[in-house]
PDB file of N, CA and C in Angstrom:
ATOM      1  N   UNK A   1      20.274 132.481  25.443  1.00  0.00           N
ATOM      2  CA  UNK A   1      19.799 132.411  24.076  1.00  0.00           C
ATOM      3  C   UNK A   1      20.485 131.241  23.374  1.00  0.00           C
ATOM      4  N   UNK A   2      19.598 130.398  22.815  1.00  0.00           N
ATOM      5  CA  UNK A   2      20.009 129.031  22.236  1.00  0.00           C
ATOM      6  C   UNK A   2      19.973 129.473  20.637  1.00  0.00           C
ATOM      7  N   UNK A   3      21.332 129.475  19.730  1.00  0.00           N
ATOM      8  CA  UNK A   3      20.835 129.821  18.592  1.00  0.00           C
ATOM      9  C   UNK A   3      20.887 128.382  17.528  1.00  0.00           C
ATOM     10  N   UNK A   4      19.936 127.662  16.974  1.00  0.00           N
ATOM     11  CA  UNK A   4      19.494 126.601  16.736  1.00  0.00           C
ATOM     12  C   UNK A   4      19.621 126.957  14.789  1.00  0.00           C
ATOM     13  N   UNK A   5      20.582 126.242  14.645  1.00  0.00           N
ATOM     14  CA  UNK A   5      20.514 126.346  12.772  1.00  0.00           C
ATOM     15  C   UNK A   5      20.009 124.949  12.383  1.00  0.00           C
ATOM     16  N   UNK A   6      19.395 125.103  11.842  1.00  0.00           N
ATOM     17  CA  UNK A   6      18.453 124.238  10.544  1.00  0.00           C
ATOM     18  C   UNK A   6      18.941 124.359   9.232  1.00  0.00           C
ATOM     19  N   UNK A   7      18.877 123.431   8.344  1.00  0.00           N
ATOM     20  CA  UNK A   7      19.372 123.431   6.933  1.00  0.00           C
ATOM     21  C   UNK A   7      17.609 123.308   6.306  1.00  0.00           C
ATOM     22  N   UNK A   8      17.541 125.179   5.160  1.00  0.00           N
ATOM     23  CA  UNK A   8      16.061 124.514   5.022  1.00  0.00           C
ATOM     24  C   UNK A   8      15.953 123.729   4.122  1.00  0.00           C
ATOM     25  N   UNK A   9      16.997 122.996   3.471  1.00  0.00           N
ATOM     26  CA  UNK A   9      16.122 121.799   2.316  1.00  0.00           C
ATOM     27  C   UNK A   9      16.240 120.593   2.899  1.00  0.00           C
ATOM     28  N   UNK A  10      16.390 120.502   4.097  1.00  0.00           N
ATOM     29  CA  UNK A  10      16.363 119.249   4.496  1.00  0.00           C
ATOM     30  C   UNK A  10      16.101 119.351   6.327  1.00  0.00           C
ATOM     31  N   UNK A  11      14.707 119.791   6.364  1.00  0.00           N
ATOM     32  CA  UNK A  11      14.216 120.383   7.735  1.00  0.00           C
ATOM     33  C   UNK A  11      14.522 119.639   8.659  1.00  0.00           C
ATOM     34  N   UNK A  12      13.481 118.099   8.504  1.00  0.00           N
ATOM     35  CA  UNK A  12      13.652 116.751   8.721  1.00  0.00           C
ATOM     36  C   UNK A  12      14.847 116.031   9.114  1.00  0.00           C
ATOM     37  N   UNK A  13      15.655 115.921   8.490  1.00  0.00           N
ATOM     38  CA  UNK A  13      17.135 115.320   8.720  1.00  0.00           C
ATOM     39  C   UNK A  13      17.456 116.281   9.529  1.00  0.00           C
ATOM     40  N   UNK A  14      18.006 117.615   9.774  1.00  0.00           N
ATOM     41  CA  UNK A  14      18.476 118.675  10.646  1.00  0.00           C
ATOM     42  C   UNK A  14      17.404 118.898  11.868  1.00  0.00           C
ATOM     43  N   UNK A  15      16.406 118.586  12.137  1.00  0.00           N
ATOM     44  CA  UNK A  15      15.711 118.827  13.149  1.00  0.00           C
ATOM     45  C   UNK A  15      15.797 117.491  14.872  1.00  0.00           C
ATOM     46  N   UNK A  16      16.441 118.089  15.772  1.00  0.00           N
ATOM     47  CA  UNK A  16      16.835 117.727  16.857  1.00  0.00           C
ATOM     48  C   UNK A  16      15.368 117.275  17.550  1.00  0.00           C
ATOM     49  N   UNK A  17      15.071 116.584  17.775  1.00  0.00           N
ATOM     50  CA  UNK A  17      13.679 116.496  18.602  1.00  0.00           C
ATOM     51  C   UNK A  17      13.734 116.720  20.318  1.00  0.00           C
ATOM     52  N   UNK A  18      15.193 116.503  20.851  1.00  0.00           N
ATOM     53  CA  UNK A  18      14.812 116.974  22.118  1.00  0.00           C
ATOM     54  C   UNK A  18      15.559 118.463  21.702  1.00  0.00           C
ATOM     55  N   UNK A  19      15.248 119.398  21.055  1.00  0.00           N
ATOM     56  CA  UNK A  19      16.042 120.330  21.406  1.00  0.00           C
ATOM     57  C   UNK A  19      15.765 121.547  22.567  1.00  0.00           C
ATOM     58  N   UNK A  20      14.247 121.418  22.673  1.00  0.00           N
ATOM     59  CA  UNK A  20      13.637 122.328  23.689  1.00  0.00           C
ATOM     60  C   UNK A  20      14.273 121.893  25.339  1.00  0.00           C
ATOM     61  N   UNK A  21      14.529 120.947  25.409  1.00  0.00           N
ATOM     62  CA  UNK A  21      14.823 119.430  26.282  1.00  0.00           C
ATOM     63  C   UNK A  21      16.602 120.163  26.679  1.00  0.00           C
ATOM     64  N   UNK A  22      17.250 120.414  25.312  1.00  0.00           N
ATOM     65  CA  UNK A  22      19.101 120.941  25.526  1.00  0.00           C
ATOM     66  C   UNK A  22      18.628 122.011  26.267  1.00  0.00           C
ATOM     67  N   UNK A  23      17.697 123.038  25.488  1.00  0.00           N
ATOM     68  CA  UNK A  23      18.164 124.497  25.473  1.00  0.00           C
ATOM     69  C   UNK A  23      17.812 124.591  26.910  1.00  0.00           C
ATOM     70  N   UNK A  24      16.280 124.006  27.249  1.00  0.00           N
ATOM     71  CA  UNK A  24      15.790 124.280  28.761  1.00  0.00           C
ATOM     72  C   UNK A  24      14.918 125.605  28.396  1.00  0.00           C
ATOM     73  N   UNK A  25      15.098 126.599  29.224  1.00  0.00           N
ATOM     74  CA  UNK A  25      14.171 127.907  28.987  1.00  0.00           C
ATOM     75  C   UNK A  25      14.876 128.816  28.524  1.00  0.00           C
ATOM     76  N   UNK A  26      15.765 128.751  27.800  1.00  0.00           N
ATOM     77  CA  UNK A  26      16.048 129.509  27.213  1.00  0.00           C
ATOM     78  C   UNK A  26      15.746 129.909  25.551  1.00  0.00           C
ATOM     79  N   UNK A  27      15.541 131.195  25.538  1.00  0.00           N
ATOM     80  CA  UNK A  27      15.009 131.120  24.291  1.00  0.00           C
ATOM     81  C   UNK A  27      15.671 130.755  23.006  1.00  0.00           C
ATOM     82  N   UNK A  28      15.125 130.444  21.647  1.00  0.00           N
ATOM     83  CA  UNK A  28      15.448 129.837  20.947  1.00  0.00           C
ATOM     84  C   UNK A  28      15.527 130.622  19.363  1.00  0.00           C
ATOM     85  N   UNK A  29      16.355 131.174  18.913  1.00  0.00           N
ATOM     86  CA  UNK A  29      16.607 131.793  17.599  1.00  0.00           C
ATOM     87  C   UNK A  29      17.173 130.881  16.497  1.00  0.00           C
ATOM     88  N   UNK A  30      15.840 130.362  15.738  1.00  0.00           N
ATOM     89  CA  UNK A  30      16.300 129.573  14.392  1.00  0.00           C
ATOM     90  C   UNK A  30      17.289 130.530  13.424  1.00  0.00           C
ATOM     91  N   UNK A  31      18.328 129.947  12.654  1.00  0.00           N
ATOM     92  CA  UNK A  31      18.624 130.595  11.720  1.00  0.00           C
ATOM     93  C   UNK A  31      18.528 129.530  10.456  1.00  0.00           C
ATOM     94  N   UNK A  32      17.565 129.589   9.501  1.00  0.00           N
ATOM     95  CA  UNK A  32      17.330 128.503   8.675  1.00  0.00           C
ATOM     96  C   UNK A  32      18.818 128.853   7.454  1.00  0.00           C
ATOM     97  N   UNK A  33      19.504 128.058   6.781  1.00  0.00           N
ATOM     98  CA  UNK A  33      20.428 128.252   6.063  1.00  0.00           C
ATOM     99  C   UNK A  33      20.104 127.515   4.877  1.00  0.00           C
ATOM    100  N   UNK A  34      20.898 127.512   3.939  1.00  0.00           N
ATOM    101  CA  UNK A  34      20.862 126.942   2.521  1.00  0.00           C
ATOM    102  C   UNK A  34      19.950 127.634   1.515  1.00  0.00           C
ATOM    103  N   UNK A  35      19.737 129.200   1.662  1.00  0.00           N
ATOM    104  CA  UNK A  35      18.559 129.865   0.753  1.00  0.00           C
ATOM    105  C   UNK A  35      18.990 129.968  -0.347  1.00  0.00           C
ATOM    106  N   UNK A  36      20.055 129.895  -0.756  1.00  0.00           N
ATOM    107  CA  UNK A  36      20.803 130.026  -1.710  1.00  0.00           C
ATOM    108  C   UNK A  36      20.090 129.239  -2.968  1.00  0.00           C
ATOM    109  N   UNK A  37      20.653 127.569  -1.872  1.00  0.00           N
ATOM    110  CA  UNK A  37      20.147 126.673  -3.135  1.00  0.00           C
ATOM    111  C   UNK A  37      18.301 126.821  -3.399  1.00  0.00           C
ATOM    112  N   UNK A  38      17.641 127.128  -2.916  1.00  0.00           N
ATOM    113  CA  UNK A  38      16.060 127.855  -3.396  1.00  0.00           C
ATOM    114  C   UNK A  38      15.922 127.992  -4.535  1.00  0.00           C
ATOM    115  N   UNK A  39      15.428 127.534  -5.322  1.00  0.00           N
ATOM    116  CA  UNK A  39      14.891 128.045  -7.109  1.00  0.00           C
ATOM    117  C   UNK A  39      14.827 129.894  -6.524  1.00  0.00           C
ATOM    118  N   UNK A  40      15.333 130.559  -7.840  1.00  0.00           N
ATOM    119  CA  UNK A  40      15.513 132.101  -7.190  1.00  0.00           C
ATOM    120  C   UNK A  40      14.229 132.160  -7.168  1.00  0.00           C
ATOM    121  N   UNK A  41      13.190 132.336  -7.847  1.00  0.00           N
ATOM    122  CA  UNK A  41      11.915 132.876  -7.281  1.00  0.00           C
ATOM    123  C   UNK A  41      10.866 132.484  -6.312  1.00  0.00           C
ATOM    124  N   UNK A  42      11.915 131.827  -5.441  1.00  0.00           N
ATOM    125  CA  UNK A  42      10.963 131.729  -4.304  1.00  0.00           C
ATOM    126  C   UNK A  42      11.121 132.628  -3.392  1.00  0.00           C
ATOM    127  N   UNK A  43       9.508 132.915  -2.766  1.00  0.00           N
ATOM    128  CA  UNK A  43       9.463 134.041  -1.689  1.00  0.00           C
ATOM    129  C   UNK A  43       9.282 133.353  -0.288  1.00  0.00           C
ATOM    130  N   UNK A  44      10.944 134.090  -0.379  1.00  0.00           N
ATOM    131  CA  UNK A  44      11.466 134.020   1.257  1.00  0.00           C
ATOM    132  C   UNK A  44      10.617 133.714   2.364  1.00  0.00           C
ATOM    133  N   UNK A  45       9.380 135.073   2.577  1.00  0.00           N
ATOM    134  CA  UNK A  45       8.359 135.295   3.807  1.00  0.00           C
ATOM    135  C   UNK A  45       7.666 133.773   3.906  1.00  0.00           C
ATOM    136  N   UNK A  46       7.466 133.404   2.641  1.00  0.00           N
ATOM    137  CA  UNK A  46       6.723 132.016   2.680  1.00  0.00           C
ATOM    138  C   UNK A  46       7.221 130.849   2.972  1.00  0.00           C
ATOM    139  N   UNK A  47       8.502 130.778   2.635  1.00  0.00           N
ATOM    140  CA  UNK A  47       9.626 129.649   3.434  1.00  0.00           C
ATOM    141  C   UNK A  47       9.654 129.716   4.862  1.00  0.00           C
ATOM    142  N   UNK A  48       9.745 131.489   5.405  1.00  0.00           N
ATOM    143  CA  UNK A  48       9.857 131.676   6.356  1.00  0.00           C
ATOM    144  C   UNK A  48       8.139 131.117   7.567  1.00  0.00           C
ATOM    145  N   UNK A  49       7.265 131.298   6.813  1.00  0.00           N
ATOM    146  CA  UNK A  49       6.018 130.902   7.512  1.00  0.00           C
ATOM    147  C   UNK A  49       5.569 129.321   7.494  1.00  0.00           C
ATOM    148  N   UNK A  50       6.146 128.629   6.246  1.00  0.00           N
ATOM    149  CA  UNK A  50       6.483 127.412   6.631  1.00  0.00           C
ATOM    150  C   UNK A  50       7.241 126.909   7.598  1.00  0.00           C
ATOM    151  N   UNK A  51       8.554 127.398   7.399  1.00  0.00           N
ATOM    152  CA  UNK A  51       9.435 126.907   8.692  1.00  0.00           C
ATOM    153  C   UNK A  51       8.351 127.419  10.057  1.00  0.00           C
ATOM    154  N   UNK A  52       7.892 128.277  10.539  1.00  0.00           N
ATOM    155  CA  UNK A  52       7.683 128.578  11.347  1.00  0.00           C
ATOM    156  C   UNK A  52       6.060 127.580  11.685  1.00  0.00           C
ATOM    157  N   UNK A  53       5.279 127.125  10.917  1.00  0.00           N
ATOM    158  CA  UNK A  53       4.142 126.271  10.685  1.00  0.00           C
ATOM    159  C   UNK A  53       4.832 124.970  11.403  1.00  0.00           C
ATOM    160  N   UNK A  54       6.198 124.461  10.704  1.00  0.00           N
ATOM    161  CA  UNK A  54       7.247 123.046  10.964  1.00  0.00           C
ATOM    162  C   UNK A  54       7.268 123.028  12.087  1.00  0.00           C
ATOM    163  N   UNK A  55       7.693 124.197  12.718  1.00  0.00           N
ATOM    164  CA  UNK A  55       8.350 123.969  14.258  1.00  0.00           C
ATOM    165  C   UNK A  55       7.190 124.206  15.136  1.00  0.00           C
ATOM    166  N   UNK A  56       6.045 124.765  14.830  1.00  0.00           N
ATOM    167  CA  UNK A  56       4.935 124.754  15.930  1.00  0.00           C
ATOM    168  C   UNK A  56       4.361 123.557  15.571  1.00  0.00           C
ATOM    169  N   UNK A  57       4.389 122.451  14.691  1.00  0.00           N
ATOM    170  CA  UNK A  57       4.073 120.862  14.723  1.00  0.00           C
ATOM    171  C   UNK A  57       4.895 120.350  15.864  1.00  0.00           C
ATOM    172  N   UNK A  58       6.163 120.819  15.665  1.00  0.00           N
ATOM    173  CA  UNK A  58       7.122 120.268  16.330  1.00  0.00           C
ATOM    174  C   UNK A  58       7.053 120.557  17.598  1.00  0.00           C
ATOM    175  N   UNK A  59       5.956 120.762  18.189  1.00  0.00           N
ATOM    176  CA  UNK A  59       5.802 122.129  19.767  1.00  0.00           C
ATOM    177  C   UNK A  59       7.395 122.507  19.911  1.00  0.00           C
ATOM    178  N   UNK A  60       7.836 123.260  18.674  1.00  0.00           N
ATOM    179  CA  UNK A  60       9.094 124.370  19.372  1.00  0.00           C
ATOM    180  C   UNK A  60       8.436 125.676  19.058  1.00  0.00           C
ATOM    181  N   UNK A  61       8.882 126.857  19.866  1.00  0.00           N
ATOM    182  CA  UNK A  61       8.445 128.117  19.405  1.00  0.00           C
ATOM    183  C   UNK A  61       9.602 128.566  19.484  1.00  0.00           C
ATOM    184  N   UNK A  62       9.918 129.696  19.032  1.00  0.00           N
ATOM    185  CA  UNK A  62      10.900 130.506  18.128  1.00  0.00           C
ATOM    186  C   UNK A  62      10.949 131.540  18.715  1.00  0.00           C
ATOM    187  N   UNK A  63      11.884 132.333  19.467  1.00  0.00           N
ATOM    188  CA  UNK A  63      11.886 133.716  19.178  1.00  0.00           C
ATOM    189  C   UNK A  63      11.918 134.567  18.060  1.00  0.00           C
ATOM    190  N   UNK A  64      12.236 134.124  17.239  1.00  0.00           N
ATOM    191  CA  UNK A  64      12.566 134.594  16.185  1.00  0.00           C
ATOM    192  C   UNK A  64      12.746 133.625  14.795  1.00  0.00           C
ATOM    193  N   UNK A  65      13.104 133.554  13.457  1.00  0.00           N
ATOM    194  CA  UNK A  65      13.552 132.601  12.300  1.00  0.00           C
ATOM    195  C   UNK A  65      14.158 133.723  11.549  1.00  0.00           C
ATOM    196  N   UNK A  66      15.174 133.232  11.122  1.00  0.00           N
ATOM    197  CA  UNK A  66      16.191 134.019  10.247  1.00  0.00           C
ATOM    198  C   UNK A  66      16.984 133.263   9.011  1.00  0.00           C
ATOM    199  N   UNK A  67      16.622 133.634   7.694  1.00  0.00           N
ATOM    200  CA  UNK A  67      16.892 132.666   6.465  1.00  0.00           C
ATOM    201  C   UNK A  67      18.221 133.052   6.197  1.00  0.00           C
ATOM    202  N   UNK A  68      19.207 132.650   6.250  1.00  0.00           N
ATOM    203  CA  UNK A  68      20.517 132.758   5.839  1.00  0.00           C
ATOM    204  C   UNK A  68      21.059 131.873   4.334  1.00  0.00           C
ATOM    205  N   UNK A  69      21.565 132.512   3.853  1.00  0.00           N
ATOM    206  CA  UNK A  69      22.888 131.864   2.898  1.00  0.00           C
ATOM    207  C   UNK A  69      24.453 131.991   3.482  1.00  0.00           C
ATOM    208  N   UNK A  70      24.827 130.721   3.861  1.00  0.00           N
ATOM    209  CA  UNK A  70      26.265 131.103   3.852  1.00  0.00           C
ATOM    210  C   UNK A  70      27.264 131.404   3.041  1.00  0.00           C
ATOM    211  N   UNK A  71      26.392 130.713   1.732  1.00  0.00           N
ATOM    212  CA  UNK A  71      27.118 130.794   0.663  1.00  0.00           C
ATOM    213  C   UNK A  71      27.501 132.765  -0.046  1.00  0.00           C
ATOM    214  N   UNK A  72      26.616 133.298  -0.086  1.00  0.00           N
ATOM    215  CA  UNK A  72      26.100 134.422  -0.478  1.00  0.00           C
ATOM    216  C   UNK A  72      26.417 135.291   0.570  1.00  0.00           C
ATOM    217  N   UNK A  73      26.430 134.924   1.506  1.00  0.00           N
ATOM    218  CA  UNK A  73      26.179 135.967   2.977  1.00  0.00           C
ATOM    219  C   UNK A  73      24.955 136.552   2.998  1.00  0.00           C
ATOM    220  N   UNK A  74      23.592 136.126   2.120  1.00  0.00           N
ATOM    221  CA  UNK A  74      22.486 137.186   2.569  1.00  0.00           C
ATOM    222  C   UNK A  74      22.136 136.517   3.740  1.00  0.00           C
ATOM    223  N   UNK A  75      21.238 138.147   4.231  1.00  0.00           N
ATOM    224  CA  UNK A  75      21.261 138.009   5.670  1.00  0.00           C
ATOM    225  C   UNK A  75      21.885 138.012   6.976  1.00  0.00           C
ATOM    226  N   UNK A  76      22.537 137.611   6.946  1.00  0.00           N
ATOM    227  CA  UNK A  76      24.060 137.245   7.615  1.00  0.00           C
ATOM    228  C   UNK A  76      23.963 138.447   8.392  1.00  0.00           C
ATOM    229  N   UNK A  77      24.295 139.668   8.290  1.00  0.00           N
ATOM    230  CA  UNK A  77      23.907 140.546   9.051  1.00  0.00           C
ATOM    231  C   UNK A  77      22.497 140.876   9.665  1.00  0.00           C
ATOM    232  N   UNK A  78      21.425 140.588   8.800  1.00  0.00           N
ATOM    233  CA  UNK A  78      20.133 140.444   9.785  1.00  0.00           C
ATOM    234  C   UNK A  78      20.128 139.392  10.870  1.00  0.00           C
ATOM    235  N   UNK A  79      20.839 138.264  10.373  1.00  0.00           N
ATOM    236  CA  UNK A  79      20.606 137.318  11.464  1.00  0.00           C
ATOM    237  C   UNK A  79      21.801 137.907  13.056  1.00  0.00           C
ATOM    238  N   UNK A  80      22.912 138.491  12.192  1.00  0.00           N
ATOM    239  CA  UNK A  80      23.510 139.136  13.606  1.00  0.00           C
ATOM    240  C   UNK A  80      22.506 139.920  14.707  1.00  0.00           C
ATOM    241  N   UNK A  81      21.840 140.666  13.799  1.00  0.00           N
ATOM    242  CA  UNK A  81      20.954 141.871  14.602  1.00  0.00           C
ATOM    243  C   UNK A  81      20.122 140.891  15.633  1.00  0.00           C
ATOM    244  N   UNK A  82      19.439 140.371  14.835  1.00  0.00           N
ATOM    245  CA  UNK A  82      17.897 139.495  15.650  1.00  0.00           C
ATOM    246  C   UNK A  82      19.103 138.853  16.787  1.00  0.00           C
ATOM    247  N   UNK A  83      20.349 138.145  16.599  1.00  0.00           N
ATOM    248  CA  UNK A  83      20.558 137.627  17.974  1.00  0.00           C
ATOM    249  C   UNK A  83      20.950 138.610  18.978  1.00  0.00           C
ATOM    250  N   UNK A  84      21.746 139.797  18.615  1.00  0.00           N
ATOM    251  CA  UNK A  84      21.985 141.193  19.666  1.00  0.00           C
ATOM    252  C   UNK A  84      20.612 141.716  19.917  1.00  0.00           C
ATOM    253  N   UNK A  85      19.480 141.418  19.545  1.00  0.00           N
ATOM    254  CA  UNK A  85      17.782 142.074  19.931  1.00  0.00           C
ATOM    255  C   UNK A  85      17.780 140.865  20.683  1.00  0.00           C
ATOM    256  N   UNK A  86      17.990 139.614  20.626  1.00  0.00           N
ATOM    257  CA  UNK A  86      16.915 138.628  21.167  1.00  0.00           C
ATOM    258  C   UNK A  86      18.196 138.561  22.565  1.00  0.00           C
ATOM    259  N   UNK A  87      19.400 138.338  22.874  1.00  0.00           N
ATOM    260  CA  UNK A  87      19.988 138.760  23.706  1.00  0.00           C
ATOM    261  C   UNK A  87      19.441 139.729  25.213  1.00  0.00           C
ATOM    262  N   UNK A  88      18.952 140.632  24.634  1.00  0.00           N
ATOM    263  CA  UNK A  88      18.715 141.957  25.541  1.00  0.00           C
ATOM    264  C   UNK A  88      17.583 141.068  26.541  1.00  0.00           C
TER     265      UNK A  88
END
């Protein structure tokens, strides 16, 4: 399991182009970070289906995407879970 962090306000600059190329076949768990800085009323699911729109341009597929704040810690524990699920 390759766990691949992205910064989401700056997809572009943070996005590796060979990264499918590092990981090889192993699968790949985004954890997008910086939700924090987000105007608060933005909805998450929709960041989250963008990012996920980004990276199938990008032919990467995802096991999974997980929006983190480091700042805040949200999430932080969901994103633990999804990598002990995507693990198994």
């Amino acid at each position: 399991l390759v766990v691949y962090v992205l910064d989401v306000l700056d997809f572009n600059g943070s996005f590796i182009r060979k990264v499918r190329e590092i990981a090889g076949r192993n699968p790949i768990l985004v954890v997008a970070t910086k939700i924090d800085l987000l105007p608060p009323k933005t909805e998450l699911h929709e960041v989250a289906e963008w990012l996920e729109f980004a990276l199938y341009k990008k032919k990467l597929r995802a096991v999974d995407i997980v929006l983190v704040s480091n700042l805040s810690k949200k999430n932080i524990n969901a994103a633990t879970n999804k990598l002990l699920e995507a693990r198994k």
